[in-house]
N, C-alpha and C. Protein backbone atom coordinates (compact mmCIF):
# COMPACT_ATOMS: atom_id res chain seq x y z
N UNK A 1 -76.17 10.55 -50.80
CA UNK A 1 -75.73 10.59 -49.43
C UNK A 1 -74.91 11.85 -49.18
N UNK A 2 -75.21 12.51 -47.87
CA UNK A 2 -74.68 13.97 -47.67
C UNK A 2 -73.51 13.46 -47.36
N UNK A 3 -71.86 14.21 -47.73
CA UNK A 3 -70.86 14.06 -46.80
C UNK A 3 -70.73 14.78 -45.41
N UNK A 4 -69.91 14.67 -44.63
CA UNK A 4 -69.70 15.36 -43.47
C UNK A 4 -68.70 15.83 -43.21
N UNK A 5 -68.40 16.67 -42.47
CA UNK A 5 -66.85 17.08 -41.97
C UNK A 5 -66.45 16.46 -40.85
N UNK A 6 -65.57 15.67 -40.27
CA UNK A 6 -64.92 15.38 -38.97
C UNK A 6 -63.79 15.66 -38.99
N UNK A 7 -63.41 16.34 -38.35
CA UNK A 7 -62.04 16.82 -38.02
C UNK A 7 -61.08 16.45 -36.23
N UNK A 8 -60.50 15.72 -36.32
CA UNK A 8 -60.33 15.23 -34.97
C UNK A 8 -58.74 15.95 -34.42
N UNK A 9 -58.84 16.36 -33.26
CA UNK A 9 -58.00 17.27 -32.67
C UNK A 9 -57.16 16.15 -31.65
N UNK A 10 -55.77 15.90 -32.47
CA UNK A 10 -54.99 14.69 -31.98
C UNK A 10 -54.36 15.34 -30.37
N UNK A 11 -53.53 16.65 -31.08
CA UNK A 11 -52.36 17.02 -30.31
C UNK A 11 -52.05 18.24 -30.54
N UNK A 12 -52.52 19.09 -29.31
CA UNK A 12 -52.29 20.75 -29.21
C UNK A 12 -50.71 20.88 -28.08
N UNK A 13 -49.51 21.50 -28.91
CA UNK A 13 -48.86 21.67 -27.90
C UNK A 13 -47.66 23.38 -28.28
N UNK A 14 -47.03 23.24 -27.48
CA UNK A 14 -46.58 25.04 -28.39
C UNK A 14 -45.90 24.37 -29.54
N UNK A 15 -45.28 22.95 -29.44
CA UNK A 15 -44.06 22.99 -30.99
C UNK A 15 -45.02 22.46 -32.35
N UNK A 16 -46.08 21.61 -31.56
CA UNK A 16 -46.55 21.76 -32.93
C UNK A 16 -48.71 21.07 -32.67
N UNK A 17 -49.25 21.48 -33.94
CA UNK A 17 -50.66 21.09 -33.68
C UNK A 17 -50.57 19.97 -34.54
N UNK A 18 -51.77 18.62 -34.50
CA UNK A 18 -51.99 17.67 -34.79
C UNK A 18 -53.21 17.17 -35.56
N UNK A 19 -53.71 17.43 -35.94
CA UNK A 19 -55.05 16.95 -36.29
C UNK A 19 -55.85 15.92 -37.76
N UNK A 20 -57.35 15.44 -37.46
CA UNK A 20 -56.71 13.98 -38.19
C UNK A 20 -58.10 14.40 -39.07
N UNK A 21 -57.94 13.90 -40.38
CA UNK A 21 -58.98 14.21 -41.67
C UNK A 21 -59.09 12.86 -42.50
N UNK A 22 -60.81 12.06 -42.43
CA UNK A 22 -60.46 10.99 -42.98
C UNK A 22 -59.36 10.25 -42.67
N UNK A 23 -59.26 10.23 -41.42
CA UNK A 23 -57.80 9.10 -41.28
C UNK A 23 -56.88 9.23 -41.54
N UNK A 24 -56.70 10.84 -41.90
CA UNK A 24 -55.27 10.92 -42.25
C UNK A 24 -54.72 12.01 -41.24
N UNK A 25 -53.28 12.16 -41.15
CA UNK A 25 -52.90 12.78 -39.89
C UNK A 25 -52.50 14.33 -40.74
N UNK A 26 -52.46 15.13 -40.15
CA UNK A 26 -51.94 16.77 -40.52
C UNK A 26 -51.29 17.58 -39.96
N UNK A 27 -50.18 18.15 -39.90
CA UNK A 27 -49.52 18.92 -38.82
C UNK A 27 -49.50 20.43 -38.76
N UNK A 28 -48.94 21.05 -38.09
CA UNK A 28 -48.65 22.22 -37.95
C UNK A 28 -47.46 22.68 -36.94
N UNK A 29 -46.74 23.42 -37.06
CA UNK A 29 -45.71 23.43 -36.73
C UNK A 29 -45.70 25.38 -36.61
N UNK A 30 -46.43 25.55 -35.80
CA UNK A 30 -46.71 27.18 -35.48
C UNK A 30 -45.76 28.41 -35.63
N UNK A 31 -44.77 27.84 -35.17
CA UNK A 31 -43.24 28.45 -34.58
C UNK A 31 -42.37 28.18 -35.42
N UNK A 32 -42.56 28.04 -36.38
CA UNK A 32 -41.86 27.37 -37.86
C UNK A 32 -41.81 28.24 -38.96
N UNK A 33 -41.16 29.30 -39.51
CA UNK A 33 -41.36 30.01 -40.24
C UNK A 33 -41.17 29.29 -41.64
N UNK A 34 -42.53 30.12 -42.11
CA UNK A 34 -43.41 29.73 -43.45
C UNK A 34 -44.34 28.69 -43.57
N UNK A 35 -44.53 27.95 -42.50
CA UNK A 35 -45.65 27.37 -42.32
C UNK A 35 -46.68 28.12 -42.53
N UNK A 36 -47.22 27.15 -43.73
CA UNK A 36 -48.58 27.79 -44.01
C UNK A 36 -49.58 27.31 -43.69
N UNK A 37 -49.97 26.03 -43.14
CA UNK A 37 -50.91 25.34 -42.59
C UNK A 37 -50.69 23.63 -42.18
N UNK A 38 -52.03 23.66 -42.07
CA UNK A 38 -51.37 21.86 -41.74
C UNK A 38 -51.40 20.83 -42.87
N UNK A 39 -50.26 20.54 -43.07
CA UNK A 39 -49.72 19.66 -43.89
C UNK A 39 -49.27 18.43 -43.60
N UNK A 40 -49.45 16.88 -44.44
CA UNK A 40 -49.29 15.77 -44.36
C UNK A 40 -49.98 15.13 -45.64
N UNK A 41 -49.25 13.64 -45.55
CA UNK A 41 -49.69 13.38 -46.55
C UNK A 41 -49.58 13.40 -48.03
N UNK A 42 -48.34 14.36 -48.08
CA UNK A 42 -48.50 14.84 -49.52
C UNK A 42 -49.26 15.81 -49.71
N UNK A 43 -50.02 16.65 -49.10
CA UNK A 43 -51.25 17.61 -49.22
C UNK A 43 -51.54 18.57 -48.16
N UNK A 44 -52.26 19.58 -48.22
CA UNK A 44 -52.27 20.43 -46.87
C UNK A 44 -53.60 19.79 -47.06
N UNK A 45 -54.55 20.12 -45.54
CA UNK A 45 -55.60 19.61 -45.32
C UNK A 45 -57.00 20.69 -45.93
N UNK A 46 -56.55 21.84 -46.34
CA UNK A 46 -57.54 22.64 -47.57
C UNK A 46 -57.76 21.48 -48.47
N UNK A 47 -56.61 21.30 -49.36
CA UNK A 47 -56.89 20.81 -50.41
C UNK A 47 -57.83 19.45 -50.16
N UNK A 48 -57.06 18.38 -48.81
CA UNK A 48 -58.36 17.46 -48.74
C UNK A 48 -59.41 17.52 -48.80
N UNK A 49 -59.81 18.49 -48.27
CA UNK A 49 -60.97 18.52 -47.16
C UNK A 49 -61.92 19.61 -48.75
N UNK A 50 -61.42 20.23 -50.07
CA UNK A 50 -62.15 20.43 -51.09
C UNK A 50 -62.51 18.93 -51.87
N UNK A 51 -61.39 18.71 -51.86
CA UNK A 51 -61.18 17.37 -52.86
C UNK A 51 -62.19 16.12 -52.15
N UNK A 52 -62.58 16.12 -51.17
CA UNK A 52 -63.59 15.16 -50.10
C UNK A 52 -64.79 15.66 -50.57
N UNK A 53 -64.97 16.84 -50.61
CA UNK A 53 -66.13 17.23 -50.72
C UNK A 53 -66.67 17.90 -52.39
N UNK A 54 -65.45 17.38 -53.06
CA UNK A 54 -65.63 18.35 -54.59
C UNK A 54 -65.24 17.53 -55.71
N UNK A 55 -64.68 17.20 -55.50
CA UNK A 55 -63.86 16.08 -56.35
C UNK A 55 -62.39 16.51 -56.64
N UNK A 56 -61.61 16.14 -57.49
CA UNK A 56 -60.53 16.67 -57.61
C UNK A 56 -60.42 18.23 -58.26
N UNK A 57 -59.52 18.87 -57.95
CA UNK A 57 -58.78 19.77 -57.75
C UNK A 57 -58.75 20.28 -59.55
N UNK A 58 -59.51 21.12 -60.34
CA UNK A 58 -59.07 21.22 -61.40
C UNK A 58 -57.51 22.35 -61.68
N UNK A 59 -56.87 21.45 -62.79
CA UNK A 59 -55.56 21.82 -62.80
C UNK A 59 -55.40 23.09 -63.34
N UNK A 60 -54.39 23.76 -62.84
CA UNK A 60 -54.26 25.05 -62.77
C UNK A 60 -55.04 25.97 -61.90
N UNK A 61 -55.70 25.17 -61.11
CA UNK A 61 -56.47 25.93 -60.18
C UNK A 61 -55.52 25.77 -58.78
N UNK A 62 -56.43 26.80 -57.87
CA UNK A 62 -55.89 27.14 -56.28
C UNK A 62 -57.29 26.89 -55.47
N UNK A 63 -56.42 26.55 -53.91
CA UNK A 63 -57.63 26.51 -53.22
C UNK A 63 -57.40 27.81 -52.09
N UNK A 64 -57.75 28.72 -52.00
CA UNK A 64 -57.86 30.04 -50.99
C UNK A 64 -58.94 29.49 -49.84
N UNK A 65 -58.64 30.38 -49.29
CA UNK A 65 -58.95 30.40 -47.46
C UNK A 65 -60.38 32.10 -48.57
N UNK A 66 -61.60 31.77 -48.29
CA UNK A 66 -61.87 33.00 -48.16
C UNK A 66 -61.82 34.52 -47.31
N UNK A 67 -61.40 34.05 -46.06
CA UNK A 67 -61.60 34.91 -45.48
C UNK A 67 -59.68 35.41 -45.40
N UNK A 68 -58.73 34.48 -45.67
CA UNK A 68 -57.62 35.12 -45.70
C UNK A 68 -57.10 34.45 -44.36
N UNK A 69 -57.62 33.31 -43.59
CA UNK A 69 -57.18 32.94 -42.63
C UNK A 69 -57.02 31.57 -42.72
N UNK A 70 -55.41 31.17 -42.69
CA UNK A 70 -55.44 29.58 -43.17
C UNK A 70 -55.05 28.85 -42.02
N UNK A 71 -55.89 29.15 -40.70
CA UNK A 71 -56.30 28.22 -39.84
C UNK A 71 -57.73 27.93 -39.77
N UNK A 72 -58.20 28.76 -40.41
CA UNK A 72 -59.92 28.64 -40.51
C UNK A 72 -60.34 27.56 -41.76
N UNK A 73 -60.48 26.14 -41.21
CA UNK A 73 -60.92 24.95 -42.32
C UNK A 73 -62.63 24.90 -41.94
């Protein structure tokens, strides 16, 4: 069975973005220095959204943005 991506767009506002992965919620907080993406959960939503589709995360490893843009999931 193929997986899919759904990504659901809760809550766009200037203090912060919202959005939901597998049922789980993710934030962003734009205007927040060092925010690096959207995070919840215990996890930023990169790492879910490999780990959904890859399995877990081998240790000592990283998950990069290829293009260098970590709003681009």
């Amino acid at each position: 069975m193929e997986k899919t991506l759904q990504v659901i767009v809760i809550e766009v506002t200037d203090r912060r973005e919202v959005i939901e992965f597998n049922g789980k919620r993710f934030y962003h907080y734009p205007k927040s220095w060092g925010t690096q993406g959207f995070q919840g959960n215990g996890t930023t939503i990169q790492r879910a959204i490999w780990t959904h589709f890859n399995g877990p995360i081998p240790s000592g490893m990283c998950i990069h943005h290829i293009d260098h843009n970590f709003r681009n999931n």
